[in-house]
C-alpha atoms as a PDB file:
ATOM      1  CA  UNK A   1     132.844 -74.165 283.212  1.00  0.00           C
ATOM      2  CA  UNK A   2     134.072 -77.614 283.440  1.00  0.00           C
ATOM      3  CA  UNK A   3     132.528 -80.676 282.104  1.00  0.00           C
ATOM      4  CA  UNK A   4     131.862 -82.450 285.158  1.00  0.00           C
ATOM      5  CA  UNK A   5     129.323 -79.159 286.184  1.00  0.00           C
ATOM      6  CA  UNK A   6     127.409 -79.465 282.442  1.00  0.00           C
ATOM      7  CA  UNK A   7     126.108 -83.297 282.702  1.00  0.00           C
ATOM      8  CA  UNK A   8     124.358 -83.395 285.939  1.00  0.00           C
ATOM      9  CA  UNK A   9     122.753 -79.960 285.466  1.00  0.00           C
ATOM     10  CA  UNK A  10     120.020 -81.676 282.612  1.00  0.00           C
ATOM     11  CA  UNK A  11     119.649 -84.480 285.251  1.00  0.00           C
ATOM     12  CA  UNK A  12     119.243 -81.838 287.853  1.00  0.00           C
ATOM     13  CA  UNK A  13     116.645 -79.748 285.993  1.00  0.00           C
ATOM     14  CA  UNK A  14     114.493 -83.108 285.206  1.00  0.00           C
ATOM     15  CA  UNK A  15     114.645 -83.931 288.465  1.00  0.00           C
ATOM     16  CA  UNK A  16     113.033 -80.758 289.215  1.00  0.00           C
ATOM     17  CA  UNK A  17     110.875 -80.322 287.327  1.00  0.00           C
ATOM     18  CA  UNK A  18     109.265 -83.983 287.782  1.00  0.00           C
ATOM     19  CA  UNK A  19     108.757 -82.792 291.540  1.00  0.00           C
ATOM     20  CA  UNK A  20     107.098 -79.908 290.580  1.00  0.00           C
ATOM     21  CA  UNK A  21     104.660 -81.904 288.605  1.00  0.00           C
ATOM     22  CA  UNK A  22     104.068 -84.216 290.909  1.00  0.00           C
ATOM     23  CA  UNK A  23     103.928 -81.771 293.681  1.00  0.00           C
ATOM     24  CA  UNK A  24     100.811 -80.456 291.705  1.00  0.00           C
ATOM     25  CA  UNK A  25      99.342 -83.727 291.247  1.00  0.00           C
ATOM     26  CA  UNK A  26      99.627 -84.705 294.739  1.00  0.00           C
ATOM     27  CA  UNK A  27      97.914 -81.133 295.070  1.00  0.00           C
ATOM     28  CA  UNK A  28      95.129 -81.740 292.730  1.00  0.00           C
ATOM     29  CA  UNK A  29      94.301 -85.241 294.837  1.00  0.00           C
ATOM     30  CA  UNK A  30      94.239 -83.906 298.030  1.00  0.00           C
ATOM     31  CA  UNK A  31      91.677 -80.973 296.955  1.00  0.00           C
ATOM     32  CA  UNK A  32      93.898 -77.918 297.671  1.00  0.00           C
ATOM     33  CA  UNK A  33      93.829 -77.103 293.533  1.00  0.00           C
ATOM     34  CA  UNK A  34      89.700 -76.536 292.242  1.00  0.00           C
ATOM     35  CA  UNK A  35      88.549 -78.537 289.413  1.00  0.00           C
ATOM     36  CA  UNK A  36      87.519 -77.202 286.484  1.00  0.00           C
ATOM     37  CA  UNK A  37      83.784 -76.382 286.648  1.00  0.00           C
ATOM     38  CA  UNK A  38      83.368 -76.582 289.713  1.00  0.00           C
ATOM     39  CA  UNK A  39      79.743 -77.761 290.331  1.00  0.00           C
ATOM     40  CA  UNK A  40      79.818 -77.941 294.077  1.00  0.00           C
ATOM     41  CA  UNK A  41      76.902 -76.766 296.188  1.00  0.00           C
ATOM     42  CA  UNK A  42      78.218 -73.642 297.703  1.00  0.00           C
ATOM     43  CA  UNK A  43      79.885 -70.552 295.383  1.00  0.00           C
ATOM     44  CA  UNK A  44      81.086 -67.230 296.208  1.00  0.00           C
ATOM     45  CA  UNK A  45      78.939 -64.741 293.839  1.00  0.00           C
ATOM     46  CA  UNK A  46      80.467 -61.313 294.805  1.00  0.00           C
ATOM     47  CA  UNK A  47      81.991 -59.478 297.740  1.00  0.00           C
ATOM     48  CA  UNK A  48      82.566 -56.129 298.516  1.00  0.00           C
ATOM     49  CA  UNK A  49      85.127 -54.645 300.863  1.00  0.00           C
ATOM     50  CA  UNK A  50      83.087 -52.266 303.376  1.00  0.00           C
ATOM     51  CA  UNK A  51      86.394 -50.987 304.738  1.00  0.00           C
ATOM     52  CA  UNK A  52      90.087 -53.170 305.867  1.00  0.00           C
ATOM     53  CA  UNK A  53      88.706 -55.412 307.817  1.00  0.00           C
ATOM     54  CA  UNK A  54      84.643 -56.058 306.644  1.00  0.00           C
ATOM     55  CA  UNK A  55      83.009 -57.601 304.027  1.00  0.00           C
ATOM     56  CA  UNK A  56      79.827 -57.880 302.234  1.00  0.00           C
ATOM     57  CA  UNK A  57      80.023 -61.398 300.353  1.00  0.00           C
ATOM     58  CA  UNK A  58      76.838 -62.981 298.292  1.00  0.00           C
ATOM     59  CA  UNK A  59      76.936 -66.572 298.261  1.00  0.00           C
ATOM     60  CA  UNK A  60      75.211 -69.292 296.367  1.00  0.00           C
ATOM     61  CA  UNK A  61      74.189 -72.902 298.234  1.00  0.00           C
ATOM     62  CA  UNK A  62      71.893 -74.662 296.401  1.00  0.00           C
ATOM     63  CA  UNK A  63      70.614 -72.415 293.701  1.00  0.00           C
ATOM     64  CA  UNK A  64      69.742 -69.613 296.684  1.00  0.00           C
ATOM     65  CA  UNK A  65      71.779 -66.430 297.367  1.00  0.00           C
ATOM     66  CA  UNK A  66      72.771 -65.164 301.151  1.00  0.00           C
ATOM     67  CA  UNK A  67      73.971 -62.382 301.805  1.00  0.00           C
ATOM     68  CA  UNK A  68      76.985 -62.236 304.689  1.00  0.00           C
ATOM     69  CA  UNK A  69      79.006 -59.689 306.646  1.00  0.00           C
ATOM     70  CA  UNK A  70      82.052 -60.898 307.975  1.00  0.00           C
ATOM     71  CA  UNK A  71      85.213 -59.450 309.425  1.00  0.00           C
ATOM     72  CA  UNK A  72      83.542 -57.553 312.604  1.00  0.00           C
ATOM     73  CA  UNK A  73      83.634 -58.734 315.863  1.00  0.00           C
ATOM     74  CA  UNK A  74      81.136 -61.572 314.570  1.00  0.00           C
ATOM     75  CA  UNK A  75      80.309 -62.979 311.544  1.00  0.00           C
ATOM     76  CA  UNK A  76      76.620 -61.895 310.827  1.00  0.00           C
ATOM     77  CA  UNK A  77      73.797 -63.562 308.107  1.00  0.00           C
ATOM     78  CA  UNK A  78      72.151 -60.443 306.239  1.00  0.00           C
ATOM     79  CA  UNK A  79      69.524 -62.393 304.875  1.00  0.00           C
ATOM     80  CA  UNK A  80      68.539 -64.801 302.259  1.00  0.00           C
ATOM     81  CA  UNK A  81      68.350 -62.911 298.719  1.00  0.00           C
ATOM     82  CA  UNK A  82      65.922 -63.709 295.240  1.00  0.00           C
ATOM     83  CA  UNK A  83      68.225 -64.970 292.865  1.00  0.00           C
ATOM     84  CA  UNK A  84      68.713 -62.544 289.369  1.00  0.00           C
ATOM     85  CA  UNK A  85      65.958 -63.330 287.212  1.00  0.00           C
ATOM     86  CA  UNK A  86      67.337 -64.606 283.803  1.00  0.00           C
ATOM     87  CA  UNK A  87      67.656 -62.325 281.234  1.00  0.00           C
ATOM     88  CA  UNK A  88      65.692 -62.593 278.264  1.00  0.00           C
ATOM     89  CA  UNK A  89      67.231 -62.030 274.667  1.00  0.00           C
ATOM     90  CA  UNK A  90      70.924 -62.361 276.277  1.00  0.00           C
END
């Protein structure tokens, strides 16, 4: 290896690696990365695969649980579901 390859490749590598970063920054502030704790209104609890193409999925809005199948030739509401009670002792 000469010595005109070995300088630019540190140079090179910053430069990389300062895209990267602000590649996920840029990510971050346009909402494609979740922030930590998420505290949003709606939350996927659970799912279960029924078979390839259908799921079962429990989801949270606003402290109550729904339960949807999805993946059929429609997407279909289940019904609304009680929330766990909280364990006591735990």
């Amino acid at each position: 290896m000469t010595l005109d390859i070995l300088i630019p490749a540190p140079g090179a590598l910053a430069l990389v690696l300062a895209l990267v970063l602000l590649a996920q920054r840029a990510a971050r502030w346009g909402g494609l990365v979740p922030r930590p704790g998420g505290g949003g209104r709606l939350a996927m609890v659970e799912f279960v695969a029924l078979d390839p193409r259908r799921r079962l999925c429990l989801l949270r809005c606003d402290g109550r649980h729904v339960l949807v199948l999805t993946g059929g030739a429609q997407d279909l509401v289940v019904g609304w579901v009680d929330p766990p009670a909280p364990q006591e002792g735990a």
